[in-house]
Structure formats: C-alpha cells, structure tokens
N, C-alpha and C. Protein backbone atom coordinates (compact mmCIF):
# COMPACT_ATOMS: atom_id res chain seq x y z
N UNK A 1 -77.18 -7.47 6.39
CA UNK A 1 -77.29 -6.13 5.86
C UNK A 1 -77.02 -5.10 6.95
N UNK A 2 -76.70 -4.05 6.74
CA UNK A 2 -76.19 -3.04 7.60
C UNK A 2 -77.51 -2.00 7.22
N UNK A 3 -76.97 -1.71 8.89
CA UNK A 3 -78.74 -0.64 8.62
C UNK A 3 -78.31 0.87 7.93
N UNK A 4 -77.25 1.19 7.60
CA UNK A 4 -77.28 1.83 6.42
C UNK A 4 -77.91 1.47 5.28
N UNK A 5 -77.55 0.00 4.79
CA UNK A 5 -78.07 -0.23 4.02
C UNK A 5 -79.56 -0.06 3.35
N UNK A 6 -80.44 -0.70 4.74
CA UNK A 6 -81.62 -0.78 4.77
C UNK A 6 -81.88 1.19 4.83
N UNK A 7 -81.68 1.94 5.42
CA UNK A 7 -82.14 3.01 5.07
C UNK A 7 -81.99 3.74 3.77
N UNK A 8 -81.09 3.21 3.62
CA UNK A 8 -80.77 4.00 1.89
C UNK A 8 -81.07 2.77 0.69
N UNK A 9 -81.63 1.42 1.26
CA UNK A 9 -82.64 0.86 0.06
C UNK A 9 -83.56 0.92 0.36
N UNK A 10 -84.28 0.50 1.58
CA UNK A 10 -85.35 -0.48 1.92
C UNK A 10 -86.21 0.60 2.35
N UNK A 11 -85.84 1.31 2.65
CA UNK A 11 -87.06 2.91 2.62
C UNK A 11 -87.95 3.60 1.81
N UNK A 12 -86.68 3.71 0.76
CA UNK A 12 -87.38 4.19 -0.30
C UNK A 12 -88.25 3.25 -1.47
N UNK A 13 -87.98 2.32 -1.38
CA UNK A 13 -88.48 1.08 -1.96
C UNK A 13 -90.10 0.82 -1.32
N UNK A 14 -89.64 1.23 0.42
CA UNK A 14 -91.25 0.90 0.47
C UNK A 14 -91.79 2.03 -0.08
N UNK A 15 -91.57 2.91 -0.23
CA UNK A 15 -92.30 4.34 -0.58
C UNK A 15 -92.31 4.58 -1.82
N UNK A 16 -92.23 3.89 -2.65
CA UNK A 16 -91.84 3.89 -4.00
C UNK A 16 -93.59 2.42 -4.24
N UNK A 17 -93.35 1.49 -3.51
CA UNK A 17 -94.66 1.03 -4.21
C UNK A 17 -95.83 1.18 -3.43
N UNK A 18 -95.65 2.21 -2.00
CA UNK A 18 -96.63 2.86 -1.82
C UNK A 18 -97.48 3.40 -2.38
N UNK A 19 -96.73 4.09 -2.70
CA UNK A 19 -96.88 5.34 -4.05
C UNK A 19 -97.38 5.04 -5.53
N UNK A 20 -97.24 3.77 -5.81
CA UNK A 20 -97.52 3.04 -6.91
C UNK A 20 -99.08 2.56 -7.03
N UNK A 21 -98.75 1.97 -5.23
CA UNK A 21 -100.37 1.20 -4.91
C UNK A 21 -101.57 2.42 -4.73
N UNK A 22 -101.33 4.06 -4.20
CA UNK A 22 -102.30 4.57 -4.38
C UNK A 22 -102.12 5.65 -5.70
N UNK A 23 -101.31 5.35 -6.51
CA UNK A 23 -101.84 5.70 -7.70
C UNK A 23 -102.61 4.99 -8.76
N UNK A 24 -102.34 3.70 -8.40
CA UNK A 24 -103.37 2.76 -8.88
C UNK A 24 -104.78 3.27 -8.44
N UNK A 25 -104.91 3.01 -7.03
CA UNK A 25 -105.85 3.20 -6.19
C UNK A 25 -106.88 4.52 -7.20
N UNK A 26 -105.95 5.59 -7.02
CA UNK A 26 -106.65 6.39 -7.69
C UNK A 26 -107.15 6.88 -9.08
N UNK A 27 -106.19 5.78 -10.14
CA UNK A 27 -106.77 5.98 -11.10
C UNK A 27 -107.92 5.05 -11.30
N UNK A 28 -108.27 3.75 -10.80
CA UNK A 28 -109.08 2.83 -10.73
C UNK A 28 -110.34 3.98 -10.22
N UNK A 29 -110.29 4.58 -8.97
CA UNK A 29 -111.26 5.98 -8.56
C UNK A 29 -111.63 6.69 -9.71
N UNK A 30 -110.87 6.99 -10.45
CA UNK A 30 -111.18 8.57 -11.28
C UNK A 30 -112.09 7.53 -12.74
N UNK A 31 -111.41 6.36 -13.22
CA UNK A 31 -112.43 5.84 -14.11
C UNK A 31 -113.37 4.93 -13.60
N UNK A 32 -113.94 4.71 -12.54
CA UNK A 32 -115.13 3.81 -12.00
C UNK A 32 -116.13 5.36 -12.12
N UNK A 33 -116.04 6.28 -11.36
CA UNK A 33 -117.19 7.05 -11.37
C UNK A 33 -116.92 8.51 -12.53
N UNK A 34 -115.47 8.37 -13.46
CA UNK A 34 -115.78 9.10 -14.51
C UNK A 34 -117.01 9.19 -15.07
N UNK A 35 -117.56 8.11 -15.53
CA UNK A 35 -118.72 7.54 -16.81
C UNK A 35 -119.68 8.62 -16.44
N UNK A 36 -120.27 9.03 -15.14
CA UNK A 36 -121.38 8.93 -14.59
C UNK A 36 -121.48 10.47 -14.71
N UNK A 37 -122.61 11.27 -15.12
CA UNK A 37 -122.39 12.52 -15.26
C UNK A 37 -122.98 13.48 -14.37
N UNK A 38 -122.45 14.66 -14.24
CA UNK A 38 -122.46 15.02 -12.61
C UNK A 38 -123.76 15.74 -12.23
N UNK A 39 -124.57 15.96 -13.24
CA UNK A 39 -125.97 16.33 -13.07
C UNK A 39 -126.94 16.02 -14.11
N UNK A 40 -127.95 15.88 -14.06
CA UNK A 40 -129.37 15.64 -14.55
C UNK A 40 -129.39 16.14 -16.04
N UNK A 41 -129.27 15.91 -17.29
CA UNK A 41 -129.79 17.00 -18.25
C UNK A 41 -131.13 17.26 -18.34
N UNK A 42 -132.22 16.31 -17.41
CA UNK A 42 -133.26 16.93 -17.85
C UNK A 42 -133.69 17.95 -16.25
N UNK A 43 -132.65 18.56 -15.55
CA UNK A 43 -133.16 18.82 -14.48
C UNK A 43 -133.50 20.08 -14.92
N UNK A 44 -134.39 21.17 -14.48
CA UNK A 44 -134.18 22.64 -14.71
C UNK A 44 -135.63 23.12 -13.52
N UNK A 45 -135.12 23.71 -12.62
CA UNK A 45 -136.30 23.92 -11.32
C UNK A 45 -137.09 25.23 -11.79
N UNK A 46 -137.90 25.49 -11.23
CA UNK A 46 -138.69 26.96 -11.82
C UNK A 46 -137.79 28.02 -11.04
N UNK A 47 -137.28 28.78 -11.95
CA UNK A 47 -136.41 30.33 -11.52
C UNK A 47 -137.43 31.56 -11.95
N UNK A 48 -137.23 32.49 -10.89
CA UNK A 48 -138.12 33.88 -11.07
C UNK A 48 -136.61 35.01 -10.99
N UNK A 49 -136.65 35.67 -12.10
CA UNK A 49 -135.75 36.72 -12.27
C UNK A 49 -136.17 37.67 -12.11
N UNK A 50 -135.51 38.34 -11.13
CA UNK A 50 -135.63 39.94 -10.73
C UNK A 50 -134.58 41.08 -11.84
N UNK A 51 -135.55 41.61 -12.52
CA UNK A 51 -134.39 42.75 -13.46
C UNK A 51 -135.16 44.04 -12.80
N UNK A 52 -133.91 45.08 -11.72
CA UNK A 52 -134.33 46.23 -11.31
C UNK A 52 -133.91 46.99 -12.52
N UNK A 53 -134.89 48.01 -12.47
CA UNK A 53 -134.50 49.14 -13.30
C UNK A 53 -135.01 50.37 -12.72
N UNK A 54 -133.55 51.45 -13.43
CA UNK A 54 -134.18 52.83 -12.46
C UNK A 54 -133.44 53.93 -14.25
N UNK A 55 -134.51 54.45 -14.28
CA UNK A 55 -134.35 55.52 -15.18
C UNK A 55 -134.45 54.71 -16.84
N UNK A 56 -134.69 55.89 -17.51
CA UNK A 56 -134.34 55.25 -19.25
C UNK A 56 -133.22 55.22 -19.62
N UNK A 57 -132.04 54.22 -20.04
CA UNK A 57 -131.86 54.07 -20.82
C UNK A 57 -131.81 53.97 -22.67
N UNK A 58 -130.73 54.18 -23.09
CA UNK A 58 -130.90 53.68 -24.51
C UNK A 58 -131.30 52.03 -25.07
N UNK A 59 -130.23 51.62 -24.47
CA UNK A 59 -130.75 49.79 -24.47
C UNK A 59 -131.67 49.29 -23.59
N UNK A 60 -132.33 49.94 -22.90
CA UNK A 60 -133.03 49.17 -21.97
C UNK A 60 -134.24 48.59 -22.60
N UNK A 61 -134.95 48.23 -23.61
CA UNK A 61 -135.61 47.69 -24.12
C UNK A 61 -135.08 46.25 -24.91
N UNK A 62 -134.01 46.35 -25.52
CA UNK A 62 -133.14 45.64 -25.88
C UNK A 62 -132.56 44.37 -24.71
N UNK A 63 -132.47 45.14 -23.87
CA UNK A 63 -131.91 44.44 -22.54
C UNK A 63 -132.93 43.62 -22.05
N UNK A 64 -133.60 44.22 -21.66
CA UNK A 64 -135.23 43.82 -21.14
C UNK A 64 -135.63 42.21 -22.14
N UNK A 65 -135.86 42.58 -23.71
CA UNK A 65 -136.02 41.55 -24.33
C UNK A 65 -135.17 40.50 -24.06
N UNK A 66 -133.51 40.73 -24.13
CA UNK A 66 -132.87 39.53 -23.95
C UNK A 66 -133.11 38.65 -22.36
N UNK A 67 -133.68 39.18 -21.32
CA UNK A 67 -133.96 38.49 -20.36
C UNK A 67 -135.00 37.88 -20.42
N UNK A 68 -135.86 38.67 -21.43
CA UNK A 68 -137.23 37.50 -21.48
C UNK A 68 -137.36 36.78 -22.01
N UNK A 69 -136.48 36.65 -23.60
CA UNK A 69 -136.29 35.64 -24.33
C UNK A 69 -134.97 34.09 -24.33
N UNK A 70 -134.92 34.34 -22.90
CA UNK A 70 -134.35 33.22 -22.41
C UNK A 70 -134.62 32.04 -23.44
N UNK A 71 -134.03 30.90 -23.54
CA UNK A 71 -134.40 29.51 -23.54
C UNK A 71 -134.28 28.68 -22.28
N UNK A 72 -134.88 28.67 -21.79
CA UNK A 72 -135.14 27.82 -20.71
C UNK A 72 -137.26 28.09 -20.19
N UNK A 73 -136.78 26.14 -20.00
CA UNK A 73 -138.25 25.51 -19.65
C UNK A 73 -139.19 26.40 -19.04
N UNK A 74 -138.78 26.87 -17.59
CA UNK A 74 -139.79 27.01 -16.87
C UNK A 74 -138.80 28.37 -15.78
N UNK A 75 -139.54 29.72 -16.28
CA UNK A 75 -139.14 30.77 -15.40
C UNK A 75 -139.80 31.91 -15.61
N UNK A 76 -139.76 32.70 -15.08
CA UNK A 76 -140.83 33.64 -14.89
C UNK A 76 -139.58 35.41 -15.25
N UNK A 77 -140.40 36.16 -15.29
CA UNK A 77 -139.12 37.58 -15.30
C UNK A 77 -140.49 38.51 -14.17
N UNK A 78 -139.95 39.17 -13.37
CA UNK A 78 -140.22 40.04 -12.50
C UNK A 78 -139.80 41.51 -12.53
C-alpha cells in the first residue's frame, strides 16, 4: 500500500469507529443513569420568606395572601 493510500483510507476509518465506540460509550452513559431521578420528591427544607413592603398599595393585600397561601410543607412568611 502506498502511504497515500493509508492516509486517505486508513485515517479516516480509524476515526470513523472511534467515533462509533464513544458514541456507544455515551449512549450506554445517558441510559444507565437516565432511570434515576435527579432529586428527592419528598425533599422540601424549611424556607422563611422575606416580603418587604413600603407604602399602600391597591393589591397589596391580595399579594400578601398569595405568599401566604403557598402550598408547600414547611415555611414560614416574614
């Protein structure tokens, strides 16, 4: 073989199932730790919310309620 040859087959050929072997590589990666989900559903830590207020408003009662009537477990409003 002439080393033309080899550069214009045998190059790209290796780089061709290089390329093969870490796309394998990586899809084998992406479905081994797909399944696994990336946080806790039962996690939720105690949060304290700060709502400043300066002057009256029209909605500010309105507003006020929607921060306190959160759904969530465990938080406090300040």
């Amino acid at each position: 073989m002439t080393m033309m040859k080899i550069l214009f087959v045998g190059v790209p050929s290796i780089l061709v199932m290089v390329h093969l072997f870490l796309s394998l590589r990586s899809y084998l990666y992406v479905r081994a730790f797909s399944k696994k989900p990336l946080y806790r559903n039962d996690y939720s830590p105690t949060v304290s919310i700060f709502v400043p207020c300066k002057g009256l408003d029209a909605q500010l009662e309105s507003n006020l309620m929607a921060v306190a009537e959160q759904d969530y477990p465990d938080f406090t409003v300040n």
